[in-house]
Every structure is written in structure tokens, then in C-alpha cells.
PDB file of N, CA and C in Angstrom:
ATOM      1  N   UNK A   1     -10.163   9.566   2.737  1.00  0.00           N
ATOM      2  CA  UNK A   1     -10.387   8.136   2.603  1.00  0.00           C
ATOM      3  C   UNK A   1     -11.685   7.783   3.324  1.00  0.00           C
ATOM      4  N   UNK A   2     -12.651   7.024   2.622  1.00  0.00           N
ATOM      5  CA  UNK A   2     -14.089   6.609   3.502  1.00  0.00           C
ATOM      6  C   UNK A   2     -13.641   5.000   3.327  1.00  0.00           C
ATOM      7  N   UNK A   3     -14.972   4.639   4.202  1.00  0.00           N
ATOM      8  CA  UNK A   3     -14.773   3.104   4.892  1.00  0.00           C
ATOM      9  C   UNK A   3     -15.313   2.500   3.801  1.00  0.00           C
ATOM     10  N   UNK A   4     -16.136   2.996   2.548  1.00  0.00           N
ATOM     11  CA  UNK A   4     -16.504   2.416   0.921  1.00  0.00           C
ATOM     12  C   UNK A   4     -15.201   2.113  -0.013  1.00  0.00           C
ATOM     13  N   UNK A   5     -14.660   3.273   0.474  1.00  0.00           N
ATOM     14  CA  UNK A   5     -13.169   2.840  -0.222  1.00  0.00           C
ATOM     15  C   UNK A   5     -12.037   2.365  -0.226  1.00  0.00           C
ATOM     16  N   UNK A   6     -12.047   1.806   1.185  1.00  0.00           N
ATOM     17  CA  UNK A   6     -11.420   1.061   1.976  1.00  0.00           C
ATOM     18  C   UNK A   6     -11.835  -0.487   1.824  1.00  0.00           C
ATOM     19  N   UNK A   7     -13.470  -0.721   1.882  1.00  0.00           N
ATOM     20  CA  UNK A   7     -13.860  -1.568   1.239  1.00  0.00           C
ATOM     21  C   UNK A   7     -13.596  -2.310   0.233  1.00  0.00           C
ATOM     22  N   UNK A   8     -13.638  -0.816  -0.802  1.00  0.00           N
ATOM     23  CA  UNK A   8     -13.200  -2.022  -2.413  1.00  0.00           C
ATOM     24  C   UNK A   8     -11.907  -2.281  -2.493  1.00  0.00           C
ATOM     25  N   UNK A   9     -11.200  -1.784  -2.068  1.00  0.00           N
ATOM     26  CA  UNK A   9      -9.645  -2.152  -2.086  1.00  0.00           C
ATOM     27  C   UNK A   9      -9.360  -3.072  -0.931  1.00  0.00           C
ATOM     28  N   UNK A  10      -9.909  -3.640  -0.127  1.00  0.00           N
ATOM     29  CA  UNK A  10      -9.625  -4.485   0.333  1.00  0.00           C
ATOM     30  C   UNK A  10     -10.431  -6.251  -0.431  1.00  0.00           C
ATOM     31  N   UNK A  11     -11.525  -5.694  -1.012  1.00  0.00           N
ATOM     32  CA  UNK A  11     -11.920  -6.683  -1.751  1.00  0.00           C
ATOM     33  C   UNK A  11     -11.088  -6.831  -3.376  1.00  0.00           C
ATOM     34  N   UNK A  12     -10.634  -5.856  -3.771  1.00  0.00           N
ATOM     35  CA  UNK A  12      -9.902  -5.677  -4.880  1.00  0.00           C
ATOM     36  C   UNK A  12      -8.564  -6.719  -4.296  1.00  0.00           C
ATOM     37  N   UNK A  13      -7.912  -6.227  -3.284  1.00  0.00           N
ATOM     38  CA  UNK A  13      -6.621  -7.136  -2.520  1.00  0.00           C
ATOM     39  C   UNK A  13      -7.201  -8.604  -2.780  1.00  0.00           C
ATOM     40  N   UNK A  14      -8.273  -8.675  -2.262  1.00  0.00           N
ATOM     41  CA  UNK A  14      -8.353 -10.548  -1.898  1.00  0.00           C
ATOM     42  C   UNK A  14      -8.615 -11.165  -2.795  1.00  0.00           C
ATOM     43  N   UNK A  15      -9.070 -10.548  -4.436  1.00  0.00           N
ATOM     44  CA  UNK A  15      -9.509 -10.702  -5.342  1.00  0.00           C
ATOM     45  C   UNK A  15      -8.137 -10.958  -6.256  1.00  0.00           C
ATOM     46  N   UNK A  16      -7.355  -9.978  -6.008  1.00  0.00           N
ATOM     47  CA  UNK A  16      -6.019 -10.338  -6.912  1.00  0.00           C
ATOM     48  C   UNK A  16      -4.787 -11.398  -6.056  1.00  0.00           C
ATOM     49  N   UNK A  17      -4.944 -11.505  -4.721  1.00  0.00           N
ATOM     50  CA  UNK A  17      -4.312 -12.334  -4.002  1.00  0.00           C
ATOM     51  C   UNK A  17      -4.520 -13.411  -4.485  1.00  0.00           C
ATOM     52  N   UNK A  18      -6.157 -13.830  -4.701  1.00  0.00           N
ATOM     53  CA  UNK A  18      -6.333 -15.350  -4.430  1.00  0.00           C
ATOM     54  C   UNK A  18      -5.915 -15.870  -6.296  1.00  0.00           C
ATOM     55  N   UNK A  19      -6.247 -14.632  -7.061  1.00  0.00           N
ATOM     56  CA  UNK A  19      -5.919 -14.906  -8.527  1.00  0.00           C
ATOM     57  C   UNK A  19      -4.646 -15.186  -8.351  1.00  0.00           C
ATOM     58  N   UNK A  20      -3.640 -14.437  -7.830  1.00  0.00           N
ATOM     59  CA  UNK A  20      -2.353 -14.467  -8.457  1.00  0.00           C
ATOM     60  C   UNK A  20      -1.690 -16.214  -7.691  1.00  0.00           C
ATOM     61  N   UNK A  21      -2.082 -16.482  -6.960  1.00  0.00           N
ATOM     62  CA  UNK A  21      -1.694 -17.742  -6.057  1.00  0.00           C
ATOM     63  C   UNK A  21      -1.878 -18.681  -6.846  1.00  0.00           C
ATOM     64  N   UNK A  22      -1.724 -19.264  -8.273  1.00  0.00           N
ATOM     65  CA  UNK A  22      -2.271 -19.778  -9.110  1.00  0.00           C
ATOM     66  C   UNK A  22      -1.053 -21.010 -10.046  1.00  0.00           C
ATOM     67  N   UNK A  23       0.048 -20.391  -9.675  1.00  0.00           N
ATOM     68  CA  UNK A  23       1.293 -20.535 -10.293  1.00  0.00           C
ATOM     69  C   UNK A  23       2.266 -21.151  -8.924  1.00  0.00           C
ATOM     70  N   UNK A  24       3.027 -22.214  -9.273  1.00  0.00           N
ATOM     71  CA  UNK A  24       4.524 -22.516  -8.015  1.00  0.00           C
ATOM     72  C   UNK A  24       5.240 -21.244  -8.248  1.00  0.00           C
ATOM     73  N   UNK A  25       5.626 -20.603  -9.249  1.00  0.00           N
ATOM     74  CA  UNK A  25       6.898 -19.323  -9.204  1.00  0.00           C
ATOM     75  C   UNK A  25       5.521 -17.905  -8.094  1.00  0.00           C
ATOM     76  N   UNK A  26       4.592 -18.142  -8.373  1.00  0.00           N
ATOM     77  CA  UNK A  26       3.598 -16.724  -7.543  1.00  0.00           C
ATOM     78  C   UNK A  26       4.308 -17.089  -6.269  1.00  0.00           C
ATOM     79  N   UNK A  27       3.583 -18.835  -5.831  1.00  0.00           N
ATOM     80  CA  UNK A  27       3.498 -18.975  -4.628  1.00  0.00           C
ATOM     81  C   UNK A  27       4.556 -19.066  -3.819  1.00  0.00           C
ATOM     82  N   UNK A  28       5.914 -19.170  -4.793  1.00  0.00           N
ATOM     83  CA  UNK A  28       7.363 -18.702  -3.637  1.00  0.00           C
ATOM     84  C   UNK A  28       7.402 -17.720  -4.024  1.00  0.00           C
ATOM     85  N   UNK A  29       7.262 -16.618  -4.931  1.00  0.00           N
ATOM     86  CA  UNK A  29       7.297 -15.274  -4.804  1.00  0.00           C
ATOM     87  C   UNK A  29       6.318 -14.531  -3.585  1.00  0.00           C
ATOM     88  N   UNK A  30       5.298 -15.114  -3.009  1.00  0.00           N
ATOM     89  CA  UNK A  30       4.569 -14.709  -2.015  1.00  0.00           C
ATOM     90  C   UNK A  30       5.444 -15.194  -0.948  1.00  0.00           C
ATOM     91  N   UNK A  31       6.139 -16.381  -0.825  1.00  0.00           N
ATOM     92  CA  UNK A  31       6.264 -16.784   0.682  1.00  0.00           C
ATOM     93  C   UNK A  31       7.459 -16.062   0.917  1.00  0.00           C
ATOM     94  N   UNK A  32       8.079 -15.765  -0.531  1.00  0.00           N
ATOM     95  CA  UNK A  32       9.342 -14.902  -0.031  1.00  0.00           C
ATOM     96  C   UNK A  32       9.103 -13.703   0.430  1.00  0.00           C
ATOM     97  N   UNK A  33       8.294 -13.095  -0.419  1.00  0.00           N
ATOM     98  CA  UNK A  33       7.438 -11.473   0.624  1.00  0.00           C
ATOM     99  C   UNK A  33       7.436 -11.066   1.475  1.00  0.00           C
ATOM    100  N   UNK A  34       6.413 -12.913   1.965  1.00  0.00           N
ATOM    101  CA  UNK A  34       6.377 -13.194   3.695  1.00  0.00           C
ATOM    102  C   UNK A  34       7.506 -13.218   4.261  1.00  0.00           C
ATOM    103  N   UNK A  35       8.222 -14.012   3.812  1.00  0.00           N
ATOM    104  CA  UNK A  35       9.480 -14.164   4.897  1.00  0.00           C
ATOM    105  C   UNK A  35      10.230 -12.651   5.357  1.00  0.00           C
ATOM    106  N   UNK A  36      10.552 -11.618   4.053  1.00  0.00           N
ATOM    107  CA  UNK A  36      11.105 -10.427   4.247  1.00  0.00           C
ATOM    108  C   UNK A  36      10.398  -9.673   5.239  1.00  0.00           C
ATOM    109  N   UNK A  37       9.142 -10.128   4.884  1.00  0.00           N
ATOM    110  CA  UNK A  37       8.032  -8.578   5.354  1.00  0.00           C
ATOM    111  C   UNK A  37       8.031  -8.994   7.357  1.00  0.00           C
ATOM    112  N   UNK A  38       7.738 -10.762   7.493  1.00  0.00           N
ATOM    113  CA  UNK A  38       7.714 -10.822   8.443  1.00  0.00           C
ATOM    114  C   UNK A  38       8.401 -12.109   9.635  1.00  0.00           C
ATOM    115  N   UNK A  39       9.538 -12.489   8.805  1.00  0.00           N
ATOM    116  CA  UNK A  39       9.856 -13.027   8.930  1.00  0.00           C
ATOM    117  C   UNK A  39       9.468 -15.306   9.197  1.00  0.00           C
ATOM    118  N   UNK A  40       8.026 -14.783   8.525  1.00  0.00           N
ATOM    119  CA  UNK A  40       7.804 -16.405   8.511  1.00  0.00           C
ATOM    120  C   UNK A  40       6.721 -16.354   7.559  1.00  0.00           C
ATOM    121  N   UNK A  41       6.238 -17.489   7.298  1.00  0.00           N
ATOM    122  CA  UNK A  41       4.819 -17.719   6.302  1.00  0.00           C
ATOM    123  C   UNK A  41       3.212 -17.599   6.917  1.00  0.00           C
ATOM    124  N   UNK A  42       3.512 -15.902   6.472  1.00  0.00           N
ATOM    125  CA  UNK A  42       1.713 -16.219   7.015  1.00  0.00           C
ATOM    126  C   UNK A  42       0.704 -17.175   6.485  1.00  0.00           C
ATOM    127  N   UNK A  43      -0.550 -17.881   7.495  1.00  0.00           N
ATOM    128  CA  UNK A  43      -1.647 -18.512   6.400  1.00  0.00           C
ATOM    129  C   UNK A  43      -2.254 -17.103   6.434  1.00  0.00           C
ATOM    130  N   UNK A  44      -2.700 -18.556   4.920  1.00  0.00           N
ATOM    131  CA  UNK A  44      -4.183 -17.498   4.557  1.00  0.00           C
ATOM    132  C   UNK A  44      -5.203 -16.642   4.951  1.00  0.00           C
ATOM    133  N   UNK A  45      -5.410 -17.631   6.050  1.00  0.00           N
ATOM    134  CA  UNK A  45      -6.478 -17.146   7.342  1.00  0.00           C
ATOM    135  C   UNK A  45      -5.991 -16.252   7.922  1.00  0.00           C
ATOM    136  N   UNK A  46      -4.884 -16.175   8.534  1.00  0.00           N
ATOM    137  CA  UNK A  46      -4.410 -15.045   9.444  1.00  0.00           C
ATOM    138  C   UNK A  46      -4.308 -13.835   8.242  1.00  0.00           C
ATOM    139  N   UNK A  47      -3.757 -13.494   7.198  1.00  0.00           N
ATOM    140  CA  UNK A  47      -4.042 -12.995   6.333  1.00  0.00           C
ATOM    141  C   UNK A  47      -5.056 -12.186   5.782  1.00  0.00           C
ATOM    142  N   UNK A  48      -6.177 -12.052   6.150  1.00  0.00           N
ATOM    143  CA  UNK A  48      -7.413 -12.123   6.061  1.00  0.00           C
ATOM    144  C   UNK A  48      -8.235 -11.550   6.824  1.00  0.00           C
ATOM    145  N   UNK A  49      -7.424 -12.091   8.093  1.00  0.00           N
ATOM    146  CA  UNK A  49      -8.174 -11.888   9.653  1.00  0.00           C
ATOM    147  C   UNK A  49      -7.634 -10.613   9.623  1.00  0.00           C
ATOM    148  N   UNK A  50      -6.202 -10.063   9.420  1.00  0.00           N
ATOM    149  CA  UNK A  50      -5.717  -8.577   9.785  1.00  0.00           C
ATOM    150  C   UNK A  50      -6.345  -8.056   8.421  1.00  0.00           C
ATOM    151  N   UNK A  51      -6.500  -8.225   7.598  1.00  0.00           N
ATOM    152  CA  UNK A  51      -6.722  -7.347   6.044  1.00  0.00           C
ATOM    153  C   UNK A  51      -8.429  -7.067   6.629  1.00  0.00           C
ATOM    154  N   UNK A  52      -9.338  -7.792   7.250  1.00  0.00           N
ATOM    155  CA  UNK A  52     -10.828  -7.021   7.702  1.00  0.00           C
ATOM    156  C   UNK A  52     -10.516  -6.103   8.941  1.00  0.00           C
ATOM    157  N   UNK A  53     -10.017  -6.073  10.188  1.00  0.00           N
ATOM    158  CA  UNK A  53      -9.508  -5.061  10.880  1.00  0.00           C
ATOM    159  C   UNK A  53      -9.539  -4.028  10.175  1.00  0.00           C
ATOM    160  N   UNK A  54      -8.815  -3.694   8.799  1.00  0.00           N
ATOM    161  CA  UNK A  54      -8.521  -2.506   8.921  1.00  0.00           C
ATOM    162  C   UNK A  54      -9.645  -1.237   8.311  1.00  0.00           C
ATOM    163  N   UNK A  55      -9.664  -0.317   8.635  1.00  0.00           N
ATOM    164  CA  UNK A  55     -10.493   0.322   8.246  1.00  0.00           C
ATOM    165  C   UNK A  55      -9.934   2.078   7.850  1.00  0.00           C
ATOM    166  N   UNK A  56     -11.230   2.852   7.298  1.00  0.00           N
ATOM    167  CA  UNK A  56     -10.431   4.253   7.294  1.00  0.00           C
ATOM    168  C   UNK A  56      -9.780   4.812   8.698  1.00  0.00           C
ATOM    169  N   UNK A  57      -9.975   5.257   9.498  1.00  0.00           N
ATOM    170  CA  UNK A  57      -9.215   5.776  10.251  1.00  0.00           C
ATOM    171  C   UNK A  57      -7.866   5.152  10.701  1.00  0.00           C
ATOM    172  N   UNK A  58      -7.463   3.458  10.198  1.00  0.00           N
ATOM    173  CA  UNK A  58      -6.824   3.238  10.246  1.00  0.00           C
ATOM    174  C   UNK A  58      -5.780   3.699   9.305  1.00  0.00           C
ATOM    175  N   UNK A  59      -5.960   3.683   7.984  1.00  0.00           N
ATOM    176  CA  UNK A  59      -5.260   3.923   6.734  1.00  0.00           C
ATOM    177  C   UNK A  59      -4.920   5.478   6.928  1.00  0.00           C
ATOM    178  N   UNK A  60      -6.072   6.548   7.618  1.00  0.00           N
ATOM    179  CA  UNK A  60      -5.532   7.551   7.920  1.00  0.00           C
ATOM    180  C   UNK A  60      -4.600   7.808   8.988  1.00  0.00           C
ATOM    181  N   UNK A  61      -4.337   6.937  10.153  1.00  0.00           N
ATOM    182  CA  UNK A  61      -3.464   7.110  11.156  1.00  0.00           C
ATOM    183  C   UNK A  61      -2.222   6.748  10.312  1.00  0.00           C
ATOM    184  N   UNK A  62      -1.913   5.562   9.675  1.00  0.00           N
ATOM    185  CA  UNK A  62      -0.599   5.228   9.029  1.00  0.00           C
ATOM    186  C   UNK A  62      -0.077   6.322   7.921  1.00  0.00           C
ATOM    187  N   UNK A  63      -0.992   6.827   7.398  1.00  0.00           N
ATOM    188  CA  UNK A  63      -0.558   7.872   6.177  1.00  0.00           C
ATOM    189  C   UNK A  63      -0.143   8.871   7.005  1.00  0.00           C
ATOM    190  N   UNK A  64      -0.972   9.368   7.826  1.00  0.00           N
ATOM    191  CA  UNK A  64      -0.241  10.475   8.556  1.00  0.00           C
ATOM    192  C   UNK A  64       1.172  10.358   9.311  1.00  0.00           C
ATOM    193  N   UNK A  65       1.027   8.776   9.857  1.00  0.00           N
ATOM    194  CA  UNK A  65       2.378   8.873  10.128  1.00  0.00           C
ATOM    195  C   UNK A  65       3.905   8.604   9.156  1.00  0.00           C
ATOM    196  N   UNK A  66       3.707   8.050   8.058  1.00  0.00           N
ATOM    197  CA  UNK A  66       4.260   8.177   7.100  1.00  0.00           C
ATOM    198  C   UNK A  66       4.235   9.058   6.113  1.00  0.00           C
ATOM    199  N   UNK A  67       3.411   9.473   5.847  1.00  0.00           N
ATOM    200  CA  UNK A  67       3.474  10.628   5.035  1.00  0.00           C
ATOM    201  C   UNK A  67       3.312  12.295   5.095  1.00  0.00           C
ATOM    202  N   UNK A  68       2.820  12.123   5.830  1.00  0.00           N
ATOM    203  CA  UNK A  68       2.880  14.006   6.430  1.00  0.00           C
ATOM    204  C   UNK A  68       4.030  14.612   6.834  1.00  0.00           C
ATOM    205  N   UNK A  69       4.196  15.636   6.267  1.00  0.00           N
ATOM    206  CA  UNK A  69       6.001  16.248   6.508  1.00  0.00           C
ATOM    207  C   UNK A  69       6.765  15.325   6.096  1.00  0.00           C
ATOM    208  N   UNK A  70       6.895  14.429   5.366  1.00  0.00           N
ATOM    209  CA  UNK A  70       7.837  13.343   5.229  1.00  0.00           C
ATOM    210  C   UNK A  70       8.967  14.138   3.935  1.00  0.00           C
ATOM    211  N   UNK A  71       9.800  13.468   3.900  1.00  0.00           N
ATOM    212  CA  UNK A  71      11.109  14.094   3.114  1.00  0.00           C
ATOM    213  C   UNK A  71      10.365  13.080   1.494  1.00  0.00           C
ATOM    214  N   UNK A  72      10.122  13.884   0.392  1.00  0.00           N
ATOM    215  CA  UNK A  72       9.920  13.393  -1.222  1.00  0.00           C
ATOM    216  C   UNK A  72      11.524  12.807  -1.573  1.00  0.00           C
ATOM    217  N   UNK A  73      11.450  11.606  -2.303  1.00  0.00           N
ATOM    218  CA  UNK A  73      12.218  11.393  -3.325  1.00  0.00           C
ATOM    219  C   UNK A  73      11.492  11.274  -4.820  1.00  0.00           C
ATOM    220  N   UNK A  74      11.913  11.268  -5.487  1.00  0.00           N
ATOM    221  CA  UNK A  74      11.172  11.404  -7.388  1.00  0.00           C
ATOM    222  C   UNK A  74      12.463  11.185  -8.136  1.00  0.00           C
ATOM    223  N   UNK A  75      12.346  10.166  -8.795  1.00  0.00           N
ATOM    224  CA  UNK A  75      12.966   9.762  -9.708  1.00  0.00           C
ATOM    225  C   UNK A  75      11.796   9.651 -11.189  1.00  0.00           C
ATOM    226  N   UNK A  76      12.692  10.118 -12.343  1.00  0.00           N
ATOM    227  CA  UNK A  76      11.895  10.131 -13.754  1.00  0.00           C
ATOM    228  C   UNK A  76      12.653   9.853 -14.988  1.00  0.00           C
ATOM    229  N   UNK A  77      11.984   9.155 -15.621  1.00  0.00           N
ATOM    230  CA  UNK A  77      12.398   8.868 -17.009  1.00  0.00           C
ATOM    231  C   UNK A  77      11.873   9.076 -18.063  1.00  0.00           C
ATOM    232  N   UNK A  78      12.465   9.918 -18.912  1.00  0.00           N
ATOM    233  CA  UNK A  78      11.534  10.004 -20.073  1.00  0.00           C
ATOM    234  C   UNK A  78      11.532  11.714 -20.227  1.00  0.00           C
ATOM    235  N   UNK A  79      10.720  12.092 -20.940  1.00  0.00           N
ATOM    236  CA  UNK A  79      10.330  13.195 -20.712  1.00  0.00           C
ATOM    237  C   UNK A  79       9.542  13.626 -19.706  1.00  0.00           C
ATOM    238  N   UNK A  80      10.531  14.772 -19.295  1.00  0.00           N
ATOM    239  CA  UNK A  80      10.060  15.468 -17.531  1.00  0.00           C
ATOM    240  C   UNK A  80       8.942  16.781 -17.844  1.00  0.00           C
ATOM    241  N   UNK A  81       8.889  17.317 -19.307  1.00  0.00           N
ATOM    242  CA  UNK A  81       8.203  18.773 -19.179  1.00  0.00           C
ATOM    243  C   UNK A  81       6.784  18.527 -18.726  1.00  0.00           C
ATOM    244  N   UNK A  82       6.049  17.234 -18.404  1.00  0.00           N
ATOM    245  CA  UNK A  82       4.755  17.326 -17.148  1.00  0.00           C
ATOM    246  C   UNK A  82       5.194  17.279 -15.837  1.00  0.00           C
ATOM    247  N   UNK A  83       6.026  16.764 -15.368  1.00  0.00           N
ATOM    248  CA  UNK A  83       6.428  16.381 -14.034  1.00  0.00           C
ATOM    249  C   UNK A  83       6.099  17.788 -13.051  1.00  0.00           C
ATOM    250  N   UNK A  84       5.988  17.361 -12.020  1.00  0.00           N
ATOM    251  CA  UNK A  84       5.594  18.605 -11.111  1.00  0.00           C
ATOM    252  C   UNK A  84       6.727  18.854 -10.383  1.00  0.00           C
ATOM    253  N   UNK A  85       7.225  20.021 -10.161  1.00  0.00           N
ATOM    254  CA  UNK A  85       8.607  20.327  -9.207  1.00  0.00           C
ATOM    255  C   UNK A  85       8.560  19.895  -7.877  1.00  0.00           C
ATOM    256  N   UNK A  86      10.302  19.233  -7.559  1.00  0.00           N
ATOM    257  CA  UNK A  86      10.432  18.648  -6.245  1.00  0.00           C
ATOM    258  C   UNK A  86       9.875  19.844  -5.165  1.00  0.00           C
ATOM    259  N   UNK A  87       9.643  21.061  -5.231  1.00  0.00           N
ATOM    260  CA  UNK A  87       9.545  21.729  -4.427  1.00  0.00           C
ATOM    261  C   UNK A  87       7.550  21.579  -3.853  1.00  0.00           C
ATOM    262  N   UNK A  88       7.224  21.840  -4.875  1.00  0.00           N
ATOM    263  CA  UNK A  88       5.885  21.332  -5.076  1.00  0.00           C
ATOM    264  C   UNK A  88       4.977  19.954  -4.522  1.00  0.00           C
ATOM    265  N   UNK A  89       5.970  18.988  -4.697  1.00  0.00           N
ATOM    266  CA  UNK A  89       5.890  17.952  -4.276  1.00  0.00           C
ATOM    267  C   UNK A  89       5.779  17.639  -2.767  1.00  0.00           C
ATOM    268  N   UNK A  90       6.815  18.279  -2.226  1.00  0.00           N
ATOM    269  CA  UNK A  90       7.299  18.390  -0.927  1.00  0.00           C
ATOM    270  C   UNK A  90       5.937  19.327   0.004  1.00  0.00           C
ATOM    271  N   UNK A  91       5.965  20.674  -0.496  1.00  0.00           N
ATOM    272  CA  UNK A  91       5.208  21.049  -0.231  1.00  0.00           C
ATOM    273  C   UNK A  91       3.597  20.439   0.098  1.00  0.00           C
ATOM    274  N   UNK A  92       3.434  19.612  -0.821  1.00  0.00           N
ATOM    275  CA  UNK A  92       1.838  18.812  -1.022  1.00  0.00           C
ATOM    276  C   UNK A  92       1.643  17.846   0.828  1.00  0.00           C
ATOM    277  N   UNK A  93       2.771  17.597   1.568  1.00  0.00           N
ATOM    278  CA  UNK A  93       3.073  16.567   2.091  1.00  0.00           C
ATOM    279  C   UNK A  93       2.519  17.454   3.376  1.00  0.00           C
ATOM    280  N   UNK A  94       2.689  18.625   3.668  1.00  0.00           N
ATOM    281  CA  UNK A  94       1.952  19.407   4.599  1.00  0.00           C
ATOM    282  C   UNK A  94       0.342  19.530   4.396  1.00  0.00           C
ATOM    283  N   UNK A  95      -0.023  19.451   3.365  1.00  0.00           N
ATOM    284  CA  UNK A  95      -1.570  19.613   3.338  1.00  0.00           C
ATOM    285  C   UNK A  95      -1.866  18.540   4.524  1.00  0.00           C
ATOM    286  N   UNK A  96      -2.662  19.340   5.065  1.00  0.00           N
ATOM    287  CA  UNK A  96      -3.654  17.673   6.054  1.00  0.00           C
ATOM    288  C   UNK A  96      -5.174  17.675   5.198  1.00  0.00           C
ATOM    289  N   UNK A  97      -5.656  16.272   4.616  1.00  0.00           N
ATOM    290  CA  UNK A  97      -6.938  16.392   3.953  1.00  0.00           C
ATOM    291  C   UNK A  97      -7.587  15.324   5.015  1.00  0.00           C
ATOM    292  N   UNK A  98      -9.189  15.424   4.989  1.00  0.00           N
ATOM    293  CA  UNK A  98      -9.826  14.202   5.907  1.00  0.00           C
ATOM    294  C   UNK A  98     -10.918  14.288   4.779  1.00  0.00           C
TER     295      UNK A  98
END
């Protein structure tokens, strides 16, 4: 992960945030988010303020701690003969990439 690509996806985020806020059913579907995710209604601003903080080494500290060695679940529908084996999968979760 570089700090360019961290970039556009954080401008990609604020770009589809501020689109989707457009509608009354978005905007209680957002505050309900909020409420689950953190128990109250974030503003906008504060919103914003943590979404520039973050950067690559951040996104790499959280992945690593969530995802490295972590236990796979995979669920599929449809036809499976592309799917890659749970074993495979699992396995991928030990790679360390920078």
C-alpha cells in the first residue's frame, strides 16, 4: 500500500460520501451506521478530520493486525470450478507483503 493510494481512496470515500448523502432514506441509513459503528452521530467535520489522519502505514498496521494469520471464512454461490481452495486461501494470510 503507498500514500498515492491511500490518497485516491480516500478522495474516492469523500467523493461517494458526499454523493450518496443526497436522499432522507441515505441520510438515516448513514446515521444508523453511525449509531452501530459508534454509538452516536458523527459530523461531517469530525468525519473528515479522522479520514485525512490516515495514511499508509496506518492501513498497514490495521491489516496486519486483522489480517495476518487470521482464520478465512468463504462462502460461494454459483459455480465454484474458479474459486481458489480454503486451504490456499488461508495459507495467503501468512504472506507478509510491504
Amino acid at each position: 500500500v503507498t500514500d498515492e493510494e491511500v490518497e485516491r481512496a480516500k478522495a474516492q470515500l469523500k467523493t461517494q460520501l458526499l454523493g450518496h448523502l443526497d436522499s432522507t432514506t441515505a441520510v438515516a441509513e448513514d446515521i444508523g451506521r453511525q449509531m452501530l459503528a459508534y454509538g452516536r452521530r458523527m459530523p461531517l467535520a469530525e468525519f473528515l478530520k479522522r479520514l485525512e489522519v490516515i495514511d499508509a502505514e496506518e492501513v498497514k498496521r490495521v491489516a496486519w493486525k486483522y489480517l495476518h494469520d487470521a482464520e478465512v471464512a468463504v462462502a460461494g454461490l454459483g459455480p465454484l470450478f474458479g474459486m481458489p481452495q480454503l486451504i490456499n486461501l488461508r495459507r495467503a494470510t501468512f504472506w507478509v507483503r510491504y
